[in-house]
Protein backbone atom coordinates (compact mmCIF):
# COMPACT_ATOMS: atom_id res chain seq x y z
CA UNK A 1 14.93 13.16 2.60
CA UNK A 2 12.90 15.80 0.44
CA UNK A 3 9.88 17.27 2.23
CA UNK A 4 7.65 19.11 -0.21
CA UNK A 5 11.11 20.18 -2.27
CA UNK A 6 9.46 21.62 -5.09
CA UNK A 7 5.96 22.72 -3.76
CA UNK A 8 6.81 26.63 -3.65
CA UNK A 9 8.63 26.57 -7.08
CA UNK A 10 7.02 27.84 -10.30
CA UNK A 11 6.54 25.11 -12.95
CA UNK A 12 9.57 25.63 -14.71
CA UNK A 13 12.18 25.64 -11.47
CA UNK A 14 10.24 22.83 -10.40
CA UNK A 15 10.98 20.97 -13.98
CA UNK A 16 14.43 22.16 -13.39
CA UNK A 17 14.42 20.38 -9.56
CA UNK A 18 13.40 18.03 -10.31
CA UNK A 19 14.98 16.87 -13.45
CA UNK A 20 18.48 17.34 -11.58
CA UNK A 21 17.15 14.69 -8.57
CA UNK A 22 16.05 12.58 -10.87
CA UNK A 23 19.36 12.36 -13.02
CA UNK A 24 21.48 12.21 -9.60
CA UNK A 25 19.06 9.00 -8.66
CA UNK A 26 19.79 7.43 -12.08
CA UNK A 27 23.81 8.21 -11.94
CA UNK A 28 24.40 7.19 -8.28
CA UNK A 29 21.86 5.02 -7.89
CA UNK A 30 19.84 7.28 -4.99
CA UNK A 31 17.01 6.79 -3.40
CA UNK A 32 15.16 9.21 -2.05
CA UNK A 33 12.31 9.63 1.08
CA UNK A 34 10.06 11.94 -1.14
CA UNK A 35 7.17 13.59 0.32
CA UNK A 36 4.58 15.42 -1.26
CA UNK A 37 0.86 16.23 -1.72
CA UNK A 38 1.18 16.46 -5.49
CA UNK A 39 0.77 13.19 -7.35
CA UNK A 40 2.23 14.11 -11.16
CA UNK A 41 5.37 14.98 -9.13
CA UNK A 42 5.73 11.72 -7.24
CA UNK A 43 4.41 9.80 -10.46
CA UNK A 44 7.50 11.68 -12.05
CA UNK A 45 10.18 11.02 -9.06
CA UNK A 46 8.97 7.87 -7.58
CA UNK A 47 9.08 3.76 -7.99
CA UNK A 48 7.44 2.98 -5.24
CA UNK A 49 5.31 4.95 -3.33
CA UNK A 50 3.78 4.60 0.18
CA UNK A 51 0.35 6.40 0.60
CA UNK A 52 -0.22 7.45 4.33
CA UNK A 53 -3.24 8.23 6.30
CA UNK A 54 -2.98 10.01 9.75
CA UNK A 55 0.17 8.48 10.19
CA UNK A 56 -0.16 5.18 8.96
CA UNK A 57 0.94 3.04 5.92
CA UNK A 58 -2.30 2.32 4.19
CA UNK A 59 -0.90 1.47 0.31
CA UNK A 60 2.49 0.75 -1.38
CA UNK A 61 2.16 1.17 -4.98
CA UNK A 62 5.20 -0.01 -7.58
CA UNK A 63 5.31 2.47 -10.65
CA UNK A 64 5.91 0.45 -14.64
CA UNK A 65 8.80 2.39 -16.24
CA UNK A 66 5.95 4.19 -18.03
CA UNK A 67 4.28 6.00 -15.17
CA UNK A 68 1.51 3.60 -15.11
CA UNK A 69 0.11 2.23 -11.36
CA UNK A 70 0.69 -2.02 -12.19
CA UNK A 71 -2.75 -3.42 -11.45
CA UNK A 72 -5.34 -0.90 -9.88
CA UNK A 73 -6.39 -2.99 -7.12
CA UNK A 74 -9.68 -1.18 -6.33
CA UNK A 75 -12.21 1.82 -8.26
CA UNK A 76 -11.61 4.06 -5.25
CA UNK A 77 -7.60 3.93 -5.30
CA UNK A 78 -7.68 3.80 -9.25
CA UNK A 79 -9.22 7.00 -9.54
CA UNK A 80 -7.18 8.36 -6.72
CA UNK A 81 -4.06 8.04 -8.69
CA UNK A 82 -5.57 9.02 -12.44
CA UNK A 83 -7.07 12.13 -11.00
CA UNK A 84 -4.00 13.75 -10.17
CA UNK A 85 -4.09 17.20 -11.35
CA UNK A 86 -8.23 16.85 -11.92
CA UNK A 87 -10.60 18.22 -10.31
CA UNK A 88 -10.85 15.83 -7.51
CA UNK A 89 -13.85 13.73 -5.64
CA UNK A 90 -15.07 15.25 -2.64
CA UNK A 91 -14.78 12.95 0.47
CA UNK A 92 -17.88 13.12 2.47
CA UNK A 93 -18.13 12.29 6.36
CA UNK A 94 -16.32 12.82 9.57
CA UNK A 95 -11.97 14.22 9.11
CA UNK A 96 -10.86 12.18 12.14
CA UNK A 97 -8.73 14.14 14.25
CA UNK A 98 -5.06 12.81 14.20
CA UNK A 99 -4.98 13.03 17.93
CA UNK A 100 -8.16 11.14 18.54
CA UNK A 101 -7.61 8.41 15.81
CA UNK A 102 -10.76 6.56 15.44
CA UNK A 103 -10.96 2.90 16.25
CA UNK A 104 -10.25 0.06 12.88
CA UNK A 105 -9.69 1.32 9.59
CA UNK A 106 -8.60 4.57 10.03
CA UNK A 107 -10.28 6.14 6.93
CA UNK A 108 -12.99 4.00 7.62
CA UNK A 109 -14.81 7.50 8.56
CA UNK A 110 -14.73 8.71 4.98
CA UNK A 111 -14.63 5.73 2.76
CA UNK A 112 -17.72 5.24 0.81
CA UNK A 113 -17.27 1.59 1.03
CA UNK A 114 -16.97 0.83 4.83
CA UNK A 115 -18.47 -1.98 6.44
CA UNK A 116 -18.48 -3.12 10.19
CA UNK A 117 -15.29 -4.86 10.16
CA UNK A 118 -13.72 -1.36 9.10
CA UNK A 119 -15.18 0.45 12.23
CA UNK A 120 -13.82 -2.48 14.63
CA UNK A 121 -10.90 -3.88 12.93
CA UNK A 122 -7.86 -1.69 11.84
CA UNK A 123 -6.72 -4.06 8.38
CA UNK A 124 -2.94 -4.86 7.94
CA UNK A 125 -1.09 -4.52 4.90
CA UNK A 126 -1.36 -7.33 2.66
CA UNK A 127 -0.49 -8.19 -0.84
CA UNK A 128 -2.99 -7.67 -3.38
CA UNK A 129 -2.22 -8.20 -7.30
CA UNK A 130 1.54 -6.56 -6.91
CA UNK A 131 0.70 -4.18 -4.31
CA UNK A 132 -0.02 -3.94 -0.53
CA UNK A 133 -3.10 -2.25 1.17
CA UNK A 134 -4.40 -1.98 4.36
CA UNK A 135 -7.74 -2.31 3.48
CA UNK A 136 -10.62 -5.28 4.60
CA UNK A 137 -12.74 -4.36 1.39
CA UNK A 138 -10.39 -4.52 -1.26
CA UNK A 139 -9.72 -8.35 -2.76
């Protein structure tokens, strides 16, 4: 398990870090529970990735050898991943509180594209064009 391994690290340990994890994943054939706030180092590290909002599994993504998201299943979640590193969207509306999680979707709160089924129904993960969301909107 690596919690945030390089996050601290200037640029050029963290190229160092993580170059050595990634060549002990490829030789012993490792996997790793990676977690981090900063996308271009999961793009770099990661496969598969699991995107999780106040505590909950709300994407699994699979990485092409080249980096590359397979299939951008929705605008929203496209951008998400592209504008890692970029100045990023500002979310507008309520930050639930992870001790009062609100009722249905649980980003249904912020998401600019919630309907009623969002506020009332929390969405299970399903498989959409090679990945798996939680989300009622996306088809």
């Amino acid at each position: 398990m690596c919690d945030e391994p390089v996050s601290a690290l200037d640029v050029s340990i963290q190229s160092q870090v993580l170059n050595l994890l990634k060549d002990i994943q490829e030789r012993r054939k490792a996997s790793y529970l990676f977690i981090s706030h900063d996308l271009s180092v999961v793009n770099f590290i990661a496969d598969r990735v699991c995107v999780m909002f106040l505590g909950k599994v709300c994407e699994i993504i699979i990485f092409t050898e080249h980096g590359r998201v397979i299939t951008p299943v929705s605008e929203k979640k496209r951008r998400f991943i592209e504008n890692a590193g970029k100045k990023r969207e500002i979310l507008k509306g309520e930050i639930p509180s992870p001790i009062d999680i609100p009722t249905g979707c649980r980003f249904h709160t912020r998401c600019p594209y919630c309907s009623e089924i969002c506020i009332t129904k929390e969405p299970g993960l399903r498989e959409v064009c090679r990945r798996y969301v939680a989300c009622h909107i996306v088809k």
